[in-house]
N, C-alpha and C. Protein backbone atom coordinates (compact mmCIF):
# COMPACT_ATOMS: atom_id res chain seq x y z
N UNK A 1 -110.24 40.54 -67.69
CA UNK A 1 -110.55 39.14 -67.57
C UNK A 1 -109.40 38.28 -68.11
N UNK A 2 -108.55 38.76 -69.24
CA UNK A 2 -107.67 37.85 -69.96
C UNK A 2 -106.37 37.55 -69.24
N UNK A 3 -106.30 38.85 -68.48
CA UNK A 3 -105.37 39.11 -67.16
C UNK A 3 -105.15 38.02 -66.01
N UNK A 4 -106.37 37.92 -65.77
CA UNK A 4 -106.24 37.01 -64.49
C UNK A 4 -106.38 35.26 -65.43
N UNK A 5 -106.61 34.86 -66.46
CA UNK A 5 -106.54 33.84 -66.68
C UNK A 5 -105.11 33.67 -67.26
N UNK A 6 -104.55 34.49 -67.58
CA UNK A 6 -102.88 34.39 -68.22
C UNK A 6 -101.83 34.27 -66.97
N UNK A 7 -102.09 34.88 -65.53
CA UNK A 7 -101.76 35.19 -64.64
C UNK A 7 -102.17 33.62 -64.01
N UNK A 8 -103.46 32.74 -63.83
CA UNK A 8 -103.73 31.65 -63.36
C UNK A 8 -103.00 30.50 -64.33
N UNK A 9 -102.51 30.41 -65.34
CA UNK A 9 -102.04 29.68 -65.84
C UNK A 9 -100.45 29.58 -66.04
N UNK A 10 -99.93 30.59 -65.59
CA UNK A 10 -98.61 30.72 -65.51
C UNK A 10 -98.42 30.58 -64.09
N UNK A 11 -99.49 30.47 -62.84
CA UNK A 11 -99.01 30.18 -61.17
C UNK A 11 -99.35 28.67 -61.48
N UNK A 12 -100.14 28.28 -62.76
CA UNK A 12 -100.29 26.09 -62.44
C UNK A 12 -99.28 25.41 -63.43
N UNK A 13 -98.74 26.38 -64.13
CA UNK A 13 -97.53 25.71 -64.82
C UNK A 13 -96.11 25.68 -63.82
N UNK A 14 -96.00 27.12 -63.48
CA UNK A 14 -94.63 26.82 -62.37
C UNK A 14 -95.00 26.26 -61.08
N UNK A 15 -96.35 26.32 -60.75
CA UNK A 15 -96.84 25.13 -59.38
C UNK A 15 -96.45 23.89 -59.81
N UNK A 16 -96.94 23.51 -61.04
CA UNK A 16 -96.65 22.27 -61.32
C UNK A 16 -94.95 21.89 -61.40
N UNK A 17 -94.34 22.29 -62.29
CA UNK A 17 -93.10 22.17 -62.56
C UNK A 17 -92.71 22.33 -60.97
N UNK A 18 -92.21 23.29 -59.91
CA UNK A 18 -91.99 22.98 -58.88
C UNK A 18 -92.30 21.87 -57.64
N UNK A 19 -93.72 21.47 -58.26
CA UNK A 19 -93.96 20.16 -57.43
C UNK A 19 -93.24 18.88 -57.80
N UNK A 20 -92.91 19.07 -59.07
CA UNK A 20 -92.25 17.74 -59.96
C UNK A 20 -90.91 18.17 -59.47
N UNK A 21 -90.55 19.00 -59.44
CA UNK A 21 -88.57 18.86 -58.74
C UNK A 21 -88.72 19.27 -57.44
N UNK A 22 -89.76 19.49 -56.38
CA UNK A 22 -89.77 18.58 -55.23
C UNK A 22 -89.62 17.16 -54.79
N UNK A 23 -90.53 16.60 -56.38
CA UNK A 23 -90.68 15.23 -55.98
C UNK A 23 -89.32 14.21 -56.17
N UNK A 24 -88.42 14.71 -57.17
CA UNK A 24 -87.26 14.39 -57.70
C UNK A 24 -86.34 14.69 -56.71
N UNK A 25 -85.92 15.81 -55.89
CA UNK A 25 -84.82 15.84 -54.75
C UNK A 25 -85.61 14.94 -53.68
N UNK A 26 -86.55 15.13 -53.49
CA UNK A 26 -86.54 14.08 -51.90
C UNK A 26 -86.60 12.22 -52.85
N UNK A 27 -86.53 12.25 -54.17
CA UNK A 27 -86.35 10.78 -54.28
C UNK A 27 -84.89 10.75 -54.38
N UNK A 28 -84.19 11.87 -54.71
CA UNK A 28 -83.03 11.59 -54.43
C UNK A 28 -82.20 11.87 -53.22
N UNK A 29 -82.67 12.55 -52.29
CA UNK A 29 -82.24 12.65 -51.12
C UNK A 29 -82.17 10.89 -50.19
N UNK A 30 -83.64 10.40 -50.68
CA UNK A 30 -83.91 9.39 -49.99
C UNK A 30 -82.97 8.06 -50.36
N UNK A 31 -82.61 8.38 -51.55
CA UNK A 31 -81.92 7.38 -52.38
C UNK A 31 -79.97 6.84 -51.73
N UNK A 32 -80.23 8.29 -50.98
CA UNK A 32 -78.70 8.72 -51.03
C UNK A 32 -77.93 9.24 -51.22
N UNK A 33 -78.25 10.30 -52.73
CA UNK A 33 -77.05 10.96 -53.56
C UNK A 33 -76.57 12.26 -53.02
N UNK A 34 -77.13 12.61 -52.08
CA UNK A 34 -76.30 13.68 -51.02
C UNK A 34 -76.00 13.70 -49.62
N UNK A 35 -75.76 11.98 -50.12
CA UNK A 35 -75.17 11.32 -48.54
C UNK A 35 -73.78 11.84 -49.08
N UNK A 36 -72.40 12.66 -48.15
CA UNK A 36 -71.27 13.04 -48.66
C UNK A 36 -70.15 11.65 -48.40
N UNK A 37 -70.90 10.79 -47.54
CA UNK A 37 -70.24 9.15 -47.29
C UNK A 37 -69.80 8.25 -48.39
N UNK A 38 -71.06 8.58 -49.05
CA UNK A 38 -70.82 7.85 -50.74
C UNK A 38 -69.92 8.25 -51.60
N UNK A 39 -69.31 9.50 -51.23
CA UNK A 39 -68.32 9.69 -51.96
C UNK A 39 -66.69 9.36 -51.43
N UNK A 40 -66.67 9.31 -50.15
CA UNK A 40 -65.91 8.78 -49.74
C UNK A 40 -64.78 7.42 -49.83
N UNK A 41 -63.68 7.25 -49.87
CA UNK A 41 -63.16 6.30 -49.66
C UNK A 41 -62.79 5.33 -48.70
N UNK A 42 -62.84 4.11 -48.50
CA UNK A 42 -61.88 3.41 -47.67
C UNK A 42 -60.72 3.87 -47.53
N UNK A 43 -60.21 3.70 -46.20
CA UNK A 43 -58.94 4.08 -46.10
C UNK A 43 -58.85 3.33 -44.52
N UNK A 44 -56.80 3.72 -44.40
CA UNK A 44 -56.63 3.16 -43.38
C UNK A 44 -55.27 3.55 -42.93
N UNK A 45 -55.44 4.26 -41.72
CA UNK A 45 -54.50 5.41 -40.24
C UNK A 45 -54.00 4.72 -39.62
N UNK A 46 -53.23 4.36 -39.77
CA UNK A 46 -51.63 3.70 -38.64
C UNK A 46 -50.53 4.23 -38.61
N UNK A 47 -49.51 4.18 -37.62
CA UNK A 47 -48.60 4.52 -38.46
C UNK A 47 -47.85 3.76 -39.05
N UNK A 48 -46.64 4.42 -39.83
CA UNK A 48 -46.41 4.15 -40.94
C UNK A 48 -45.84 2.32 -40.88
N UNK A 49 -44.99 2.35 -39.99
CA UNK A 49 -44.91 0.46 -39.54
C UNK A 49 -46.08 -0.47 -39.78
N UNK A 50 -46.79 0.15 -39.25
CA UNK A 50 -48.33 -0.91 -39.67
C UNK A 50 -49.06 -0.83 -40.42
N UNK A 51 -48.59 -1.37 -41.56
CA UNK A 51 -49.42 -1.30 -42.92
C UNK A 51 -50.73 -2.19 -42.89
N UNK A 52 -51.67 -1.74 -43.40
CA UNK A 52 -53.17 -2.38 -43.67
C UNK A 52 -53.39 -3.05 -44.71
N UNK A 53 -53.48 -4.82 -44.36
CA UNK A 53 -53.36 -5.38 -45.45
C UNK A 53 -54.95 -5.75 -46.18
N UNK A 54 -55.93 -5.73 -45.31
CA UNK A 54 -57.05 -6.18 -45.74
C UNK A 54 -58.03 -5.83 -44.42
N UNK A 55 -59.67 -5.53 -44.73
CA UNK A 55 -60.56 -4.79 -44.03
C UNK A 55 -61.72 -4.91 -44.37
N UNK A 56 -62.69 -5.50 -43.21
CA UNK A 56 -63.94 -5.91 -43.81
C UNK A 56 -65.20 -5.51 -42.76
N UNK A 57 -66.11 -4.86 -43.09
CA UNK A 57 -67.21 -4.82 -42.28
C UNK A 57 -68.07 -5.46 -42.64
N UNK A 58 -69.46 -6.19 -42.08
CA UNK A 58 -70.53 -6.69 -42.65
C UNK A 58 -71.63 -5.74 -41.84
N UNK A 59 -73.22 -5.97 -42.52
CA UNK A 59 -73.98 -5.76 -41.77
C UNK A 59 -74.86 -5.98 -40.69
N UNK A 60 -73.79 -6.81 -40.43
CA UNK A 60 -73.89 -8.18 -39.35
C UNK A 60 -73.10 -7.52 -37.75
N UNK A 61 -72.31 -6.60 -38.24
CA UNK A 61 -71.43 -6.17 -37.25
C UNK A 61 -70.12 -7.01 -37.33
N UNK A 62 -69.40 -7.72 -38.01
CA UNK A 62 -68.45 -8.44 -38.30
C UNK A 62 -67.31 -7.78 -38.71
N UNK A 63 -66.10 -7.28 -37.89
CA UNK A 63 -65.48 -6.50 -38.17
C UNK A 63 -64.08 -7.16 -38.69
N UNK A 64 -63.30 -7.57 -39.28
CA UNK A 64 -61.61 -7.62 -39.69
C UNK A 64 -61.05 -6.97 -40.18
N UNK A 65 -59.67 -7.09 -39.65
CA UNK A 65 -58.68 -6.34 -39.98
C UNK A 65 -57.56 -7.21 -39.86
N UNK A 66 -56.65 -6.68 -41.12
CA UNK A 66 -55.09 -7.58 -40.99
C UNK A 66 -54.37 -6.79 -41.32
N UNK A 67 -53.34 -6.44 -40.14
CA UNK A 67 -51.99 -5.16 -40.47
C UNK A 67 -51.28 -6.02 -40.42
N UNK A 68 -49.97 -5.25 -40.95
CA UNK A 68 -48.53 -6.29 -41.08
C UNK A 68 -47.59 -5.38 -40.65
N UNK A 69 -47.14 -6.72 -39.55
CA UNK A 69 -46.04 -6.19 -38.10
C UNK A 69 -44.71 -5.76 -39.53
N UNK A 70 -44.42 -4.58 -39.55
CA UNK A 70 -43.27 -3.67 -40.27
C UNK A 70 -41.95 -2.58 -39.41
N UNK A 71 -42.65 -2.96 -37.69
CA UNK A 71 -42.35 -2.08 -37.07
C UNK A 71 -40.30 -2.64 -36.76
N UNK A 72 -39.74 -3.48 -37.50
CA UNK A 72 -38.40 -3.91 -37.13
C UNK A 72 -38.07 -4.70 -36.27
N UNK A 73 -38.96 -5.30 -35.44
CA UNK A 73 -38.87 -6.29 -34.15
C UNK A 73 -40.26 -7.16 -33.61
N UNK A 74 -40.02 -7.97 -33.25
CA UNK A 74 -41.03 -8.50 -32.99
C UNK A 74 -41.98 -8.17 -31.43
N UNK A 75 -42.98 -8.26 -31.72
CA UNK A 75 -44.09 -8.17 -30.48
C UNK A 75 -44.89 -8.79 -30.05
N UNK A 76 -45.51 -8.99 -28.71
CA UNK A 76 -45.89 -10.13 -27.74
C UNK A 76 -47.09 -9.55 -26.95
N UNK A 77 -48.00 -10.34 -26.79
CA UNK A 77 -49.40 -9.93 -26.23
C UNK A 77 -50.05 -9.08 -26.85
N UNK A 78 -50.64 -9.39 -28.26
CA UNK A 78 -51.10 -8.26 -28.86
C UNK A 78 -52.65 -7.91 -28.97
N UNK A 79 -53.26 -7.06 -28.35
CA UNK A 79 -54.49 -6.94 -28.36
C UNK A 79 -55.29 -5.75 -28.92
N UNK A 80 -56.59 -5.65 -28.87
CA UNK A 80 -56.99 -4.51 -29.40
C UNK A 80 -58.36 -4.46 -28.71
N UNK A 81 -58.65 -2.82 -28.91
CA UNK A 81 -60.19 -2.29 -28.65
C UNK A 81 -60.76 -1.34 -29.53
N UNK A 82 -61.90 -1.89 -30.18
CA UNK A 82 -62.50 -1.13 -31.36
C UNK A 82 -63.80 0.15 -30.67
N UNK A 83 -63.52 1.12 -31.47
CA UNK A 83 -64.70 1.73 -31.32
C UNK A 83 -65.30 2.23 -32.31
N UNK A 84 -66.47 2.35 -32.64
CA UNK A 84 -67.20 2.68 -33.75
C UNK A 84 -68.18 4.03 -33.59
N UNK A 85 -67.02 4.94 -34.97
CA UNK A 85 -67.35 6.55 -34.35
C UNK A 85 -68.61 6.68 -34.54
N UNK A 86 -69.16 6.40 -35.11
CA UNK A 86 -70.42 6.65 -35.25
C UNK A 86 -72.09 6.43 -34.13
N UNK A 87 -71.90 5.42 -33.69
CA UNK A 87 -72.32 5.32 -32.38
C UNK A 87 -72.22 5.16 -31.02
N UNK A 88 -70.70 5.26 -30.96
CA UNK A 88 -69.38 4.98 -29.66
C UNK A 88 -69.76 3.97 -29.09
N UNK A 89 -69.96 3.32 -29.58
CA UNK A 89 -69.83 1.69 -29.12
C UNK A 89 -68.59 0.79 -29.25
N UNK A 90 -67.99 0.49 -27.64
CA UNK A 90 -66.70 0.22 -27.59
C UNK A 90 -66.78 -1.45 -27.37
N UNK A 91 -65.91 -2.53 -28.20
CA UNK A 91 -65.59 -4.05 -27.91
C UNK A 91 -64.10 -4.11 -27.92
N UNK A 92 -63.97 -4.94 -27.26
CA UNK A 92 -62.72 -5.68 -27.00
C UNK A 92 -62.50 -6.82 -28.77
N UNK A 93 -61.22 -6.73 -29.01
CA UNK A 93 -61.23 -7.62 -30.21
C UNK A 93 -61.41 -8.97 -29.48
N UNK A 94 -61.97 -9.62 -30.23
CA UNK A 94 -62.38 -11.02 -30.14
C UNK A 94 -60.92 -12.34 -29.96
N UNK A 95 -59.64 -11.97 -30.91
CA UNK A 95 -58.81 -12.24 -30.68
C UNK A 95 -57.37 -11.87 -29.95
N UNK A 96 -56.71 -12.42 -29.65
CA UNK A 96 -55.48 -11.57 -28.95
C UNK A 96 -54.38 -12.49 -29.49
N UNK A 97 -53.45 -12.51 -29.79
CA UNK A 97 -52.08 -12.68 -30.09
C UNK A 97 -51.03 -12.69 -29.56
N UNK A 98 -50.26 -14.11 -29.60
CA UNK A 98 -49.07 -14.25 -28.66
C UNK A 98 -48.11 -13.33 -29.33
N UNK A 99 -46.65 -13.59 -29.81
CA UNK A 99 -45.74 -13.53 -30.23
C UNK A 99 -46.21 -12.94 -32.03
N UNK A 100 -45.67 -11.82 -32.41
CA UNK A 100 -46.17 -11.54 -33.66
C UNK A 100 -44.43 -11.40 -34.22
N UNK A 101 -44.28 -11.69 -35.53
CA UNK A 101 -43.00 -11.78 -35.97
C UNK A 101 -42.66 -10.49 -36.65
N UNK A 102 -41.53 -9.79 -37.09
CA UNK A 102 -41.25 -9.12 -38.27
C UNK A 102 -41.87 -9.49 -39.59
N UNK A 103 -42.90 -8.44 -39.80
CA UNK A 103 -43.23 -8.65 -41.53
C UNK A 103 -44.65 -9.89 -41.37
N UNK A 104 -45.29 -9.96 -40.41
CA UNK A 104 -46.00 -11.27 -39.98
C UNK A 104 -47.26 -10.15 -39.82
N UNK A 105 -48.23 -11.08 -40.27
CA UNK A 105 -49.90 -10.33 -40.06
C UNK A 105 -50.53 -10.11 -38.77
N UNK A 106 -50.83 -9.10 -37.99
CA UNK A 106 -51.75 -8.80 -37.16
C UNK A 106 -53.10 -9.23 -37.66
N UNK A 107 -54.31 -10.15 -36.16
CA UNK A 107 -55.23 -10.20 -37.19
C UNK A 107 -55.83 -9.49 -36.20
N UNK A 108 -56.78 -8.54 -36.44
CA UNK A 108 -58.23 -8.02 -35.29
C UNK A 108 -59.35 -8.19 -35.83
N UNK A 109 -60.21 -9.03 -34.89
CA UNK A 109 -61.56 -9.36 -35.50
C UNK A 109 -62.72 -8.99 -34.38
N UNK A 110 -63.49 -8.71 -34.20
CA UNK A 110 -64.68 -7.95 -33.56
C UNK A 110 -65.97 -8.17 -34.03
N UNK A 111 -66.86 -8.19 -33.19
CA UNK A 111 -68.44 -8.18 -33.21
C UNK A 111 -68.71 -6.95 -32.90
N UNK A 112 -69.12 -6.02 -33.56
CA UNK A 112 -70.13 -5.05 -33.01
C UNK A 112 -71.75 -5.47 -32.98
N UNK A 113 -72.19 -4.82 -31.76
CA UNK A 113 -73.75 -4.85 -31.31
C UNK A 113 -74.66 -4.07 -32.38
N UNK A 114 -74.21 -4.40 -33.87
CA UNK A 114 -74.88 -3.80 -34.65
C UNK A 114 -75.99 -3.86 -35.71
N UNK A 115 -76.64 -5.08 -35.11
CA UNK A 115 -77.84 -5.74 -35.84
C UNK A 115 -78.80 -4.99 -36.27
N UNK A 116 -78.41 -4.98 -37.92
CA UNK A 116 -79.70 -4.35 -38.33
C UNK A 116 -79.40 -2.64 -38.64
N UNK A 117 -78.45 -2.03 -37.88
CA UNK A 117 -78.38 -0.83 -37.60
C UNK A 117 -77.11 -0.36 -39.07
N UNK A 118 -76.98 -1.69 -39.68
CA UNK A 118 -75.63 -1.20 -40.81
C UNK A 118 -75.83 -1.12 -41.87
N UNK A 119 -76.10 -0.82 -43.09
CA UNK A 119 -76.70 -0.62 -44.42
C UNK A 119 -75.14 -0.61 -45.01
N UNK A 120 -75.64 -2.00 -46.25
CA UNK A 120 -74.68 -2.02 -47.36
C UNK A 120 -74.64 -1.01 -47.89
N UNK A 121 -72.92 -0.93 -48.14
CA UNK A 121 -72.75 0.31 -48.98
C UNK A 121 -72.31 1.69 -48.55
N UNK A 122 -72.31 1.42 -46.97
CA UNK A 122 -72.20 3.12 -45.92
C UNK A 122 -70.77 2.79 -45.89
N UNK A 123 -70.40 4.20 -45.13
CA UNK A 123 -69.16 3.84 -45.03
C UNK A 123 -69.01 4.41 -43.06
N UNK A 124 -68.22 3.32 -42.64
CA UNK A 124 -68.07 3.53 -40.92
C UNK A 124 -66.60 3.75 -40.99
N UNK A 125 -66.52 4.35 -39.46
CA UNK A 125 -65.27 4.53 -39.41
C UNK A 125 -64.98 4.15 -37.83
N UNK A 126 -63.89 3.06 -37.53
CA UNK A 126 -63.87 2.81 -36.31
C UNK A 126 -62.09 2.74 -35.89
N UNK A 127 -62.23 2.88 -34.62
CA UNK A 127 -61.25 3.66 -34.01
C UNK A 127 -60.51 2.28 -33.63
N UNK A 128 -58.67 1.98 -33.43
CA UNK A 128 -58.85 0.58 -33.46
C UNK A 128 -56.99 1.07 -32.28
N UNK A 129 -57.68 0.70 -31.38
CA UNK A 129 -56.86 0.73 -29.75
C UNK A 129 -55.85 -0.37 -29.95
N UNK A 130 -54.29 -0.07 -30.10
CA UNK A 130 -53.92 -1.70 -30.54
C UNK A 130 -52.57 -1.84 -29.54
N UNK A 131 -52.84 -2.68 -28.62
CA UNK A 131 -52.19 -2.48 -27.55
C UNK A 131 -50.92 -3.75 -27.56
N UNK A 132 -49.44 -4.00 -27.32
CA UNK A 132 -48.71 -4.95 -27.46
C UNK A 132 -47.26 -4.54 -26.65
N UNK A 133 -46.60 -5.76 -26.24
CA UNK A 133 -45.31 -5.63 -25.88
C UNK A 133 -43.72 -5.94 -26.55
N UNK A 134 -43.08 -5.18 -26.07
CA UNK A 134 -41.84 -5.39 -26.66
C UNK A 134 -40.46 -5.51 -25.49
N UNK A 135 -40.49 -6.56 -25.25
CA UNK A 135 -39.17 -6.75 -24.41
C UNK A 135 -39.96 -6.44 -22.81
N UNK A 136 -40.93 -6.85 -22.48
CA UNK A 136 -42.07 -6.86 -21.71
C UNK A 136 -42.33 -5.45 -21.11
N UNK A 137 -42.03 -4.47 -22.17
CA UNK A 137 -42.14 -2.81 -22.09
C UNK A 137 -44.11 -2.65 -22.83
N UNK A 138 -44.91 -2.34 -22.01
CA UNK A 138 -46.39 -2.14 -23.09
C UNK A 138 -46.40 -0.80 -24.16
N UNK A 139 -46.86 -0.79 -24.81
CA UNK A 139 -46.90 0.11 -25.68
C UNK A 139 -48.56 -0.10 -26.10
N UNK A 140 -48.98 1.30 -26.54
CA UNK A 140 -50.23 1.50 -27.31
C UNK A 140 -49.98 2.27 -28.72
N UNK A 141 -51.03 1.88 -29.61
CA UNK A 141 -50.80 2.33 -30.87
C UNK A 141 -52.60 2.53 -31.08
N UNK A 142 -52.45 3.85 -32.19
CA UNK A 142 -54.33 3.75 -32.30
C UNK A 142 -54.16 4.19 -33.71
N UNK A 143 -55.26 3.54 -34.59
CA UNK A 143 -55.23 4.43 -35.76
C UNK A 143 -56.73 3.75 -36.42
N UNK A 144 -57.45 5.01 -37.34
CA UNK A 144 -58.44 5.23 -37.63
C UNK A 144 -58.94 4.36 -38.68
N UNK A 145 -59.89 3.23 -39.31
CA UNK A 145 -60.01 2.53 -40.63
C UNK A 145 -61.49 3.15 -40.34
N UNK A 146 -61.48 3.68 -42.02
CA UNK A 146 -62.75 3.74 -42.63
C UNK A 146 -63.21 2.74 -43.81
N UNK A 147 -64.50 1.78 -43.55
CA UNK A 147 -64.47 0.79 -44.70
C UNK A 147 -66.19 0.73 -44.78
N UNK A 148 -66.17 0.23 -45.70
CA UNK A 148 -67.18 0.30 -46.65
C UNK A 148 -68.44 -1.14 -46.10
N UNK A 149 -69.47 -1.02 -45.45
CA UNK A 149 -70.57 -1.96 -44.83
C UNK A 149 -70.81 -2.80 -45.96
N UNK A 150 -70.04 -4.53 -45.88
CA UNK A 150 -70.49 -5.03 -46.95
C UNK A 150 -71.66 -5.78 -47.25
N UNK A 151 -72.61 -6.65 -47.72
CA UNK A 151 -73.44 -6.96 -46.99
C UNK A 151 -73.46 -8.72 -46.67
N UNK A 152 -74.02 -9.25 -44.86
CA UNK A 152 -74.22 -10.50 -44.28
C UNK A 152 -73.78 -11.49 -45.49
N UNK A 153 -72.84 -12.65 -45.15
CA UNK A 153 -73.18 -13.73 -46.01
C UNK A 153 -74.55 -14.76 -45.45
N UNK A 154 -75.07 -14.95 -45.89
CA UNK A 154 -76.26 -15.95 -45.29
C UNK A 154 -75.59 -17.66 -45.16
C-alpha cells in the first residue's frame, strides 16, 4: 500500500513541475525569445561605392533609405525597385532622381502593402533593385538592407 502512494506522489510532483515549464516555454516562445530575428542586426549590402547612410522601416510599410553616391562620377536617372523577402512583394520606389553628384545622397523611399502585417521590433529584409545611368550607358546595382520595424508615428 505505501508503494503505490510514494509512487502516486512522486508522478503529481514531476506532473506538476513539468506542467509549470510547459507553461513557461510557450510564454516564452509566444513572447519571442526564440525568434533567431531578435538577435539579429541591422545591416546594409551594397557595394562597396554605396555606402548606407540611414534606414527606416515603419509598421506602416514606410520604407527609407539614403546611400551616398561614392562610386567616382556622377549619375543620372536614378531609380529603384524594392522587394520584401519575406513576403515577395515587389514596389517601384516612390521617388526617382535626376542627376546625382559625387559624394551626394541617394534617397529611396517606398510604400509597402503592409498594413498591419509589420510588428515593432522584427527585423525585414528587403531587396533594393537600384537602377541609374552614366554617360547615357544603364547600369543595375542590387544590394540587400536588413532593418529593424519601427513603430507608425500617429
Amino acid at each position: 500500500m505505501m508503494r503505490g502512494q510514494s509512487s502516486l506522489e512522486y508522478l503529481m510532483t514531476y506532473g506538476w513541475a513539468l506542467i509549470i515549464l510547459a507553461a513557461v516555454l510557450t510564454i516564452l516562445y509566444s513572447v519571442g525569445v526564440f525568434d533567431p530575428k531578435q538577435y539579429m542586426n541591422e545591416e546594409c549590402l551594397f557595394q562597396p561605392s554605396l555606402q548606407c547612410k540611414s534606414m527606416s522601416l515603419t509598421e506602416g510599410g514606410k520604407f527609407n533609405l539614403q546611400l551616398n553616391n561614392g562610386l567616382g562620377y556622377e549619375i543620372d536617372e536614378v531609380s529603384a525597385e524594392l522587394t520584401m523577402l519575406s513576403t515577395g512583394e515587389t514596389v517601384p520606389a516612390d521617388n526617382s532622381q535626376g542627376l546625382v553628384k559625387q559624394n551626394k545622397p541617394i534617397v529611396v523611399s517606398a510604400l509597402f502593402n503592409q498594413h498591419g502585417a509589420l510588428r515593432a521590433g522584427t527585423l525585414e529584409k528587403i531587396r533594393v533593385k537600384l537602377t541609374y545611368k552614366v554617360n547615357d550607358q544603364p547600369y543595375t546595382t542590387t544590394g540587400v538592407v536588413a532593418v529593424r520595424v519601427s513603430p507608425s508615428s500617429s
